[in-house]
Protein backbone atom coordinates (compact mmCIF):
# COMPACT_ATOMS: atom_id res chain seq x y z
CA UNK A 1 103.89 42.85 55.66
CA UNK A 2 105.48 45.76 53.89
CA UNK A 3 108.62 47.27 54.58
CA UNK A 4 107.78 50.60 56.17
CA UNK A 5 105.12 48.40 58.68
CA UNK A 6 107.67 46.33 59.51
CA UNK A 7 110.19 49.61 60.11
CA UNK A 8 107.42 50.93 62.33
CA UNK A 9 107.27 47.65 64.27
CA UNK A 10 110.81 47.37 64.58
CA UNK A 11 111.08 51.49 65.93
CA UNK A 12 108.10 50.39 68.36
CA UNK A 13 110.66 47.63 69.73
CA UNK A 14 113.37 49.92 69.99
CA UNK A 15 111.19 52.66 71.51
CA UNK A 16 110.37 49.88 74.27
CA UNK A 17 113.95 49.05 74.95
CA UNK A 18 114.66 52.29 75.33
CA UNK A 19 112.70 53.74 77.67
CA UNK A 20 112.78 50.15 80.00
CA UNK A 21 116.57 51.72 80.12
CA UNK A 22 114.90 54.95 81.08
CA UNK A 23 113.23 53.07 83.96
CA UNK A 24 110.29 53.36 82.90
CA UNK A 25 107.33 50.78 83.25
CA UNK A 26 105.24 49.53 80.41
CA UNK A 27 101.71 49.32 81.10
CA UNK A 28 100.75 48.54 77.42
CA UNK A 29 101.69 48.08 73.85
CA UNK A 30 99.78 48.76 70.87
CA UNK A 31 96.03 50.03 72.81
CA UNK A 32 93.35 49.92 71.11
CA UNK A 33 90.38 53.04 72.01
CA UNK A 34 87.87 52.61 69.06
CA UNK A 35 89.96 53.21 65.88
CA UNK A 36 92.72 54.48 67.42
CA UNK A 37 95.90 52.60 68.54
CA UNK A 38 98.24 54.11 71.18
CA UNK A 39 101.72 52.58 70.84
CA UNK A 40 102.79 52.53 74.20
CA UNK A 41 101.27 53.36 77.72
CA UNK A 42 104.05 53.51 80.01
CA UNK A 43 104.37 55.05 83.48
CA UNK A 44 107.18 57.29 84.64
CA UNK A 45 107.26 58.04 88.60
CA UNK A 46 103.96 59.40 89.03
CA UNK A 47 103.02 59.95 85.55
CA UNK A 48 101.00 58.36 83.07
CA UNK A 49 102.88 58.63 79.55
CA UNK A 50 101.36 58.22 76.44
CA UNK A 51 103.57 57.51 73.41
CA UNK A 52 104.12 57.82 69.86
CA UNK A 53 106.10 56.13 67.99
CA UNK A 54 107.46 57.57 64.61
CA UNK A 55 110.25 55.63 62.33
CA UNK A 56 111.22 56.25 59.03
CA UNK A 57 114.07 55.37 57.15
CA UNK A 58 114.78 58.47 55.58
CA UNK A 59 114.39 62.35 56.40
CA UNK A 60 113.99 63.29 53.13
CA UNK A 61 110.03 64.15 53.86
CA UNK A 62 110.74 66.14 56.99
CA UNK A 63 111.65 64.50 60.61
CA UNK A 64 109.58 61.96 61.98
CA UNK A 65 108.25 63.28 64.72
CA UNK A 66 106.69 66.23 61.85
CA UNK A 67 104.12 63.15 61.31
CA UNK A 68 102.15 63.71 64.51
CA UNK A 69 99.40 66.06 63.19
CA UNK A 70 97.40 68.54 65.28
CA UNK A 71 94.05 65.87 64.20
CA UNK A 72 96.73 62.92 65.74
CA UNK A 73 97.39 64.17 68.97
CA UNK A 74 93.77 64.81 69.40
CA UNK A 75 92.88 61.15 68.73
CA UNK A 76 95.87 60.44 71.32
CA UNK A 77 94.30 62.87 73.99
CA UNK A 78 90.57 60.72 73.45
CA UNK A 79 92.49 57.71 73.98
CA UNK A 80 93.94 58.34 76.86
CA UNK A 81 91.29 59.99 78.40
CA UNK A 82 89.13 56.22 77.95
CA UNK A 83 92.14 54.96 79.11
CA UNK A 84 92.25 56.66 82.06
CA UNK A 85 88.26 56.57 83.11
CA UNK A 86 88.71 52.54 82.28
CA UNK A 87 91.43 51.58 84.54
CA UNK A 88 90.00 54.43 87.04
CA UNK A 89 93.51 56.19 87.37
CA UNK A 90 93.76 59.53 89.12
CA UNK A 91 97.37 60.85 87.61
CA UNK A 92 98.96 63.19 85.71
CA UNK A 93 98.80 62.18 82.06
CA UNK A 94 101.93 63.43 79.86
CA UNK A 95 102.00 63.08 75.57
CA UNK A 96 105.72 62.20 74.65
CA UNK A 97 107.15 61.17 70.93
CA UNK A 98 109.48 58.77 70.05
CA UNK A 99 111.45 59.56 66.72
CA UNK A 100 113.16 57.31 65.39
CA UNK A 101 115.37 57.46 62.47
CA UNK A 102 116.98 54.76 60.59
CA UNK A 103 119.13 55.57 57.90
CA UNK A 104 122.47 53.36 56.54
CA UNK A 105 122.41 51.15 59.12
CA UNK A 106 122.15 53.38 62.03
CA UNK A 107 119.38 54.07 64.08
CA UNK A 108 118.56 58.18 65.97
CA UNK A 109 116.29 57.87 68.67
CA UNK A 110 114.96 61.00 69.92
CA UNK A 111 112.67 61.29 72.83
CA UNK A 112 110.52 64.38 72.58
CA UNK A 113 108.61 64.66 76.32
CA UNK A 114 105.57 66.98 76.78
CA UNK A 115 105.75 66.89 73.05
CA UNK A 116 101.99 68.20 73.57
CA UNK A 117 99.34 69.24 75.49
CA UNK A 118 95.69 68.20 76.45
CA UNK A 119 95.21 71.75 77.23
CA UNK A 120 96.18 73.17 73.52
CA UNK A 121 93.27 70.77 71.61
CA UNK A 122 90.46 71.75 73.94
């Protein structure tokens, strides 16, 4: 596997941990809705979140979170959507992203909630 998959696998594990910590509950891990994967379906009180996970090693390209495009989070919104009619769940639906940065041995995480809306891609 090469290194930056392996970097993304290991900020997927970290973005687990650390929202378990938040209390919340992990529905699913790496969902698949055609060709698009959603990293993590968690739920938080009364709200379905779906979350992205971005890691990179270095900021040198911009932040990580900068690599969820407008064309991303539409895929996102389409996968949870057949997520959603699938498992027949009536509940609000919120788009968070995980950024993770892992530079010199030390890892950032930053948790971006309501990092977008449905309601701006339609």
């Amino acid at each position: 596997m090469a290194r930056h998959n392996e970097l993304g696998k290991q900020g997927e594990q970290w973005a687990l941990q650390f929202l378990k910590a938040k209390g919340y509950t992990i529905l699913e891990t790496n969902w698949r809705h055609e060709k698009e994967e959603v990293d993590i379906i968690a739920r938080d009180k009364d709200e379905l979140v779906i979350v992205e996970v971005k890691t990179r090693s270095t900021d040198a390209f911009g932040d990580p979170e900068e690599a969820v495009t407008p064309q991303k989070a539409r895929r996102l919104i389409e996968a949870a959507g057949a997520y959603v009619e699938q498992h027949q769940l009536d509940m609000d639906i919120r788009f968070d992203v995980i950024a993770i940065l892992f530079k010199n041995g030390k890892k950032v995480i930053h948790h971006i909630e309501d990092a977008f809306y449905a309601a701006d891609f339609q």
